[in-house]
N, C-alpha and C. Protein backbone atom coordinates (compact mmCIF):
# COMPACT_ATOMS: atom_id res chain seq x y z
N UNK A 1 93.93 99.38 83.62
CA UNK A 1 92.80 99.00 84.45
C UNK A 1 93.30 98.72 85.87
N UNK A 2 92.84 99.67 86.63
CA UNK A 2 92.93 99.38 88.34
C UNK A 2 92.53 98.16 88.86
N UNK A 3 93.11 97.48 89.53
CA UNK A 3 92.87 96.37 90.59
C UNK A 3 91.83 96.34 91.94
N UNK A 4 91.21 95.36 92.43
CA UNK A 4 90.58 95.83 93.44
C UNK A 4 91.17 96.50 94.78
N UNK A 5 92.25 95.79 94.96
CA UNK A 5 92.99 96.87 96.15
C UNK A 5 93.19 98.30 95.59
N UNK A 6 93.42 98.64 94.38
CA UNK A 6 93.90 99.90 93.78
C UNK A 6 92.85 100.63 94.12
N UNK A 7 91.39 99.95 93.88
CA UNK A 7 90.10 101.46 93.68
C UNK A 7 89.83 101.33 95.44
N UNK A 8 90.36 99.52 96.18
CA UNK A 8 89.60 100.34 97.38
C UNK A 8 90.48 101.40 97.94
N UNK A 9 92.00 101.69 97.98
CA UNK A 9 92.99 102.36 97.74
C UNK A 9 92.77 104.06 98.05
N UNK A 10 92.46 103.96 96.48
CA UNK A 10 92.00 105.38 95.86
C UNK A 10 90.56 106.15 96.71
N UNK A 11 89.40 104.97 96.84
CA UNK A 11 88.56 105.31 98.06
C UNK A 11 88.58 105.82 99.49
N UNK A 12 89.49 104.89 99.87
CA UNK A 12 89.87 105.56 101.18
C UNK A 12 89.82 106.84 101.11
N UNK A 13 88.71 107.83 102.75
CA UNK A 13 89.20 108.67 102.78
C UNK A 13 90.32 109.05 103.43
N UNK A 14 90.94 110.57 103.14
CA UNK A 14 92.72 110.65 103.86
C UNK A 14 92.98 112.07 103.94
N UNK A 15 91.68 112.37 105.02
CA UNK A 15 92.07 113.81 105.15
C UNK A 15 93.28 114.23 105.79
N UNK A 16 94.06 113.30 106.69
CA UNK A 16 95.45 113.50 107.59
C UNK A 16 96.07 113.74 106.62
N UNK A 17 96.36 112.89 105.33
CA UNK A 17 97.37 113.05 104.32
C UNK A 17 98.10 111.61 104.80
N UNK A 18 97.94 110.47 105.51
CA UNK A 18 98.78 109.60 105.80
C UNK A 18 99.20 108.69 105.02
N UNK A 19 98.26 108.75 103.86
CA UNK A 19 98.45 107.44 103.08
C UNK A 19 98.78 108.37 101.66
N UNK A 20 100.36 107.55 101.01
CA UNK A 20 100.67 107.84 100.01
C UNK A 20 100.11 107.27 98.82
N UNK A 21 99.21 107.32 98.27
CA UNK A 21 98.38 106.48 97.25
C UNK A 21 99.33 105.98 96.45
N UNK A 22 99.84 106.55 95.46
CA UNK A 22 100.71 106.07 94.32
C UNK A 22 102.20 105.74 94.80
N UNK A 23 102.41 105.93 95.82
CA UNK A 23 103.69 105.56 96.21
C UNK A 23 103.53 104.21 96.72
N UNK A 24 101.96 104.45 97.45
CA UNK A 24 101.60 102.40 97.62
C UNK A 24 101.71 101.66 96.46
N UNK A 25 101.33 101.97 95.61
CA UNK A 25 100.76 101.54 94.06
C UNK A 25 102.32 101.08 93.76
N UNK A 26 103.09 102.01 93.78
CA UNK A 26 104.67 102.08 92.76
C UNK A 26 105.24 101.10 93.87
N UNK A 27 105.04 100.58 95.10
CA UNK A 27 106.27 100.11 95.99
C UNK A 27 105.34 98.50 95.27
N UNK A 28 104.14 98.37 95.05
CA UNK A 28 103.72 97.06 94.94
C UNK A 28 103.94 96.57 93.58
N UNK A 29 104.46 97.59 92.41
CA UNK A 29 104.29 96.91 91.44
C UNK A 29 105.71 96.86 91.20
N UNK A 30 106.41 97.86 91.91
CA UNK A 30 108.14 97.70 91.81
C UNK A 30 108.80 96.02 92.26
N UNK A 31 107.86 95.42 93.26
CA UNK A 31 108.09 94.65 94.09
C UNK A 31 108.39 93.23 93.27
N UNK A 32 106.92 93.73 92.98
CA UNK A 32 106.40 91.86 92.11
C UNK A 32 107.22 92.09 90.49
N UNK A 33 107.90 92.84 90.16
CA UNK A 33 108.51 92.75 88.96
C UNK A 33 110.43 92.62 89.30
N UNK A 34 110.14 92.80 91.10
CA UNK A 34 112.17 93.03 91.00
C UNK A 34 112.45 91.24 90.46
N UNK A 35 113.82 91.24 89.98
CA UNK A 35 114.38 90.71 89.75
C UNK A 35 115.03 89.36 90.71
N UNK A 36 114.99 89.68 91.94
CA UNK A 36 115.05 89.00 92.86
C UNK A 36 113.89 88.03 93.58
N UNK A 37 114.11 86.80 93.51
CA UNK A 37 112.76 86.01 93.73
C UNK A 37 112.16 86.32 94.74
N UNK A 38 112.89 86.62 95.96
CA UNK A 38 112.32 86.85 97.28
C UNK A 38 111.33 87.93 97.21
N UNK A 39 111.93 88.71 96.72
CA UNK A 39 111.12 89.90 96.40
C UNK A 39 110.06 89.95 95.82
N UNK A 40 110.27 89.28 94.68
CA UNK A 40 109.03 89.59 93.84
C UNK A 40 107.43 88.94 94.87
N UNK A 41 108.48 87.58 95.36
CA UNK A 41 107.21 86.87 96.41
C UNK A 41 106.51 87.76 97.05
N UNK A 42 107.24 88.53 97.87
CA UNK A 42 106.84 89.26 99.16
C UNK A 42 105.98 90.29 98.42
N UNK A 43 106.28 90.94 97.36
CA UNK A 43 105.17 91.70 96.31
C UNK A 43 104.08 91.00 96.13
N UNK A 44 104.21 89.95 95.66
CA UNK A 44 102.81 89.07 95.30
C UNK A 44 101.71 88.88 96.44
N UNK A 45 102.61 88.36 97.79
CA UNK A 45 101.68 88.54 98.89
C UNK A 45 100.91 89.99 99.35
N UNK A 46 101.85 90.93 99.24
CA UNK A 46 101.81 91.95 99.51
C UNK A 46 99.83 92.44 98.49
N UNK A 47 100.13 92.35 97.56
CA UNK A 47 98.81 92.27 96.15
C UNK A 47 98.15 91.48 96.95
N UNK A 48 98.11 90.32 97.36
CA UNK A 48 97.40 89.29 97.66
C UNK A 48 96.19 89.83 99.01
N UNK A 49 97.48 90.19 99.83
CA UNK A 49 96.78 90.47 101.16
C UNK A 49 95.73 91.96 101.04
N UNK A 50 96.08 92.78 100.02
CA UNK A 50 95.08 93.85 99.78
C UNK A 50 94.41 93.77 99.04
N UNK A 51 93.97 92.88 98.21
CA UNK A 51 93.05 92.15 97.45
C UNK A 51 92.28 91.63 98.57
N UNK A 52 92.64 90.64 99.64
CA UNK A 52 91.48 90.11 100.55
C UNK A 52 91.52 90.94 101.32
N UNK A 53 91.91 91.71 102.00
CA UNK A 53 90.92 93.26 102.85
C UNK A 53 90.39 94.03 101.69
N UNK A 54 90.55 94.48 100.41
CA UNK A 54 89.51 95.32 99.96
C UNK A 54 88.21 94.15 99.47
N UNK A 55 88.47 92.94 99.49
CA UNK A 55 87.28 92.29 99.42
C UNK A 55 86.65 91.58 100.68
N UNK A 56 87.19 92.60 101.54
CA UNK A 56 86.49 91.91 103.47
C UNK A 56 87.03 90.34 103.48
N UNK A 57 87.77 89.80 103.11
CA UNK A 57 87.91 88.58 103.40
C UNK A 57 88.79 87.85 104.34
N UNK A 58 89.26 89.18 104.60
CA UNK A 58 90.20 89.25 105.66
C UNK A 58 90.24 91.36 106.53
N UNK A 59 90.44 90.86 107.82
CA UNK A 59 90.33 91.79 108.85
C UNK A 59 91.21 92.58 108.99
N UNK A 60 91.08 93.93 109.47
CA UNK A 60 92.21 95.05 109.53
C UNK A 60 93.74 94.40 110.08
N UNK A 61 93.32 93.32 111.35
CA UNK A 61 94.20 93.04 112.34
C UNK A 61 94.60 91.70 111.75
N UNK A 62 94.32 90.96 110.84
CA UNK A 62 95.14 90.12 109.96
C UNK A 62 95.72 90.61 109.37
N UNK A 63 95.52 91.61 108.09
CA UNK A 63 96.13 91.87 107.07
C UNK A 63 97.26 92.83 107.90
N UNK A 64 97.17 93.99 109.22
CA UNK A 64 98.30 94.00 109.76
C UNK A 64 99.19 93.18 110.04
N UNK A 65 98.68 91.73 110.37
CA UNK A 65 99.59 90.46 111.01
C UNK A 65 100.23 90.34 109.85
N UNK A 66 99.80 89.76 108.75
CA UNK A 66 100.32 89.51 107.59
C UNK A 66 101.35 90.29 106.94
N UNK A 67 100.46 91.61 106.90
CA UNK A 67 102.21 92.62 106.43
C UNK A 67 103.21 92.58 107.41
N UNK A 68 103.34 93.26 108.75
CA UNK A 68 104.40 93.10 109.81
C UNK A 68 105.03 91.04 109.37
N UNK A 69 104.43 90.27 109.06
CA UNK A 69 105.33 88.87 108.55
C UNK A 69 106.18 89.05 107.77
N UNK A 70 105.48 90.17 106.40
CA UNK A 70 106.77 90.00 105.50
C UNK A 70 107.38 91.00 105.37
N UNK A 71 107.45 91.96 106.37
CA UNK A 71 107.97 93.24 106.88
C UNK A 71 109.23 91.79 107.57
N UNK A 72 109.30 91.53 108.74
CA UNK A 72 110.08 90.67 109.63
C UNK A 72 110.69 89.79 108.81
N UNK A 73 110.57 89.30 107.66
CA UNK A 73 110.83 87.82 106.55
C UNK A 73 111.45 88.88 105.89
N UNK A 74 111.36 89.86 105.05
CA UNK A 74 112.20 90.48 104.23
C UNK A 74 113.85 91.49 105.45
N UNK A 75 113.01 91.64 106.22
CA UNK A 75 114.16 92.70 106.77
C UNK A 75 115.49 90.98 107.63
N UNK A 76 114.65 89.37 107.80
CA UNK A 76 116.11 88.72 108.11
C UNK A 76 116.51 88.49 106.72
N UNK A 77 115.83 88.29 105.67
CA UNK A 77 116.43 87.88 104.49
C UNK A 77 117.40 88.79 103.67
N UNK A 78 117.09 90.30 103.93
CA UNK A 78 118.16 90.98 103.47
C UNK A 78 119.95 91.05 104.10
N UNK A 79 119.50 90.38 105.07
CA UNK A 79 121.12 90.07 105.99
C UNK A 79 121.65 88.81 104.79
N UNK A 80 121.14 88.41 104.07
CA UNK A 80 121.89 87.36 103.34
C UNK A 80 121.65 87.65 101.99
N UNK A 81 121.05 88.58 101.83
CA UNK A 81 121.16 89.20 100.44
C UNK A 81 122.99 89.74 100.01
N UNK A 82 123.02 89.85 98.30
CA UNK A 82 123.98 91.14 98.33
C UNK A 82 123.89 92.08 98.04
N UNK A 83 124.26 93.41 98.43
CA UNK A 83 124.05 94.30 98.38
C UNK A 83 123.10 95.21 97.48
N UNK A 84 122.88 94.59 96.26
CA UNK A 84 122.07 95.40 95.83
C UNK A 84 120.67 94.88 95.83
N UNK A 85 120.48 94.04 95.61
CA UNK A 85 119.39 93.30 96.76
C UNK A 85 119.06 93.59 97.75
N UNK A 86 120.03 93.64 98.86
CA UNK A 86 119.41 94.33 99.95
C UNK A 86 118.88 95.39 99.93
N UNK A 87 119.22 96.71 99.15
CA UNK A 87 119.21 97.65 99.13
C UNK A 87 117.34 97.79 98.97
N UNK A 88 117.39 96.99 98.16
CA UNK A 88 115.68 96.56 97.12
C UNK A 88 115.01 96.02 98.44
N UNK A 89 114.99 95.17 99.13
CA UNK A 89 114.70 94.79 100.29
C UNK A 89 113.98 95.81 101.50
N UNK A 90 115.59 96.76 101.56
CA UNK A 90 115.18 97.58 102.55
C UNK A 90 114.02 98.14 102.08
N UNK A 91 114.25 98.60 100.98
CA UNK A 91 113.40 99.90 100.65
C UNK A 91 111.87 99.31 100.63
N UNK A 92 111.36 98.06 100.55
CA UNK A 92 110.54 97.05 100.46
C UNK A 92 109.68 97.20 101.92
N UNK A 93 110.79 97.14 103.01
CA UNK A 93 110.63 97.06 104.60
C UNK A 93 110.23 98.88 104.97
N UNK A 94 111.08 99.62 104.24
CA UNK A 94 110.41 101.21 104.65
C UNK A 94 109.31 101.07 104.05
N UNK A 95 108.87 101.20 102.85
CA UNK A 95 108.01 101.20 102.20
C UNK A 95 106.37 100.49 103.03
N UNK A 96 106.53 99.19 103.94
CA UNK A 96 105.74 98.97 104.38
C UNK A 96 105.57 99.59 105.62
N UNK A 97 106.73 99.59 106.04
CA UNK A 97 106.56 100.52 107.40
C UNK A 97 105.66 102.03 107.18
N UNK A 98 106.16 102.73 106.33
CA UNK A 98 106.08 104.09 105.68
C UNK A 98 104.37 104.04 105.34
N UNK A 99 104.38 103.26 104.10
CA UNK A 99 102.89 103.67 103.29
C UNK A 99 101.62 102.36 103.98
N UNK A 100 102.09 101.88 104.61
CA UNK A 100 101.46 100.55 105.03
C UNK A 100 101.07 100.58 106.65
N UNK A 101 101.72 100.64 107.43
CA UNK A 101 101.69 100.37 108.47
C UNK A 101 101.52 102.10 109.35
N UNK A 102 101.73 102.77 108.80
CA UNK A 102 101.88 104.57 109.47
C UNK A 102 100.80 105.20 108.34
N UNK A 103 100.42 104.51 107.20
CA UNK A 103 99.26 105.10 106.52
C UNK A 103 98.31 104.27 106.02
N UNK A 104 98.49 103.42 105.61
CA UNK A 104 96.74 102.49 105.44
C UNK A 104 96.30 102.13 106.70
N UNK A 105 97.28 101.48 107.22
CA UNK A 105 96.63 100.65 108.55
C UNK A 105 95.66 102.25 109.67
N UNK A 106 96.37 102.97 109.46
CA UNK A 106 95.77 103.97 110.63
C UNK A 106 94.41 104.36 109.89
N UNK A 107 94.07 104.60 108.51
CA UNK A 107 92.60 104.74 108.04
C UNK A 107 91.69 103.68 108.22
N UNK A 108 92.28 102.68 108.35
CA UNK A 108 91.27 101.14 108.54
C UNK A 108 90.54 101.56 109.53
């Protein structure tokens, strides 16, 4: 069973091709299950904050504010990660950059 960020997600239209649907889907559920606490947090918010924009409860230009936070919070925290952690991190920080910020945010 899909989530409400998932179907508003899947709704979006995306004739550019900018938004990776399931690659959003796989970076959020990879997130909130890593092994690493930080991580999993920044997943949970991550759910959190597209849960309140697909339920209007929050604005295009918050929920940008909000991701670019834990875009900036994960990319100093991986400097004190170790390595394979970081690695999980980065890919956390492309991932929002990538499917988030260069493809949801531009359909909003």
């Amino acid at each position: 069973m899909s989530s409400k960020w998932e179907d508003f997600i899947d709704n979006l239209k995306d004739e550019s091709g900018k938004l990776a649907k399931d690659e959003l889907k796989d970076l959020v559920k990879n997130t909130k299950e890593d092994s690493e606490q930080f991580i999993k947090r920044q997943g949970e918010k991550l759910e959190l904050y597209l849960n309140q924009l697909a339920s209007r409860e929050i604005t295009k230009e918050q929920f940008e504010g909000y991701i670019l936070d834990i875009k900036d919070l994960t990319e100093l925290k991986a400097i004190e990660m170790l390595a394979d952690a970081k690695a999980r991190a980065q890919r956390l920080v492309n991932g929002i950059i990538d499917l988030i910020i260069n493809g949801l945010v531009f359909l909003l």
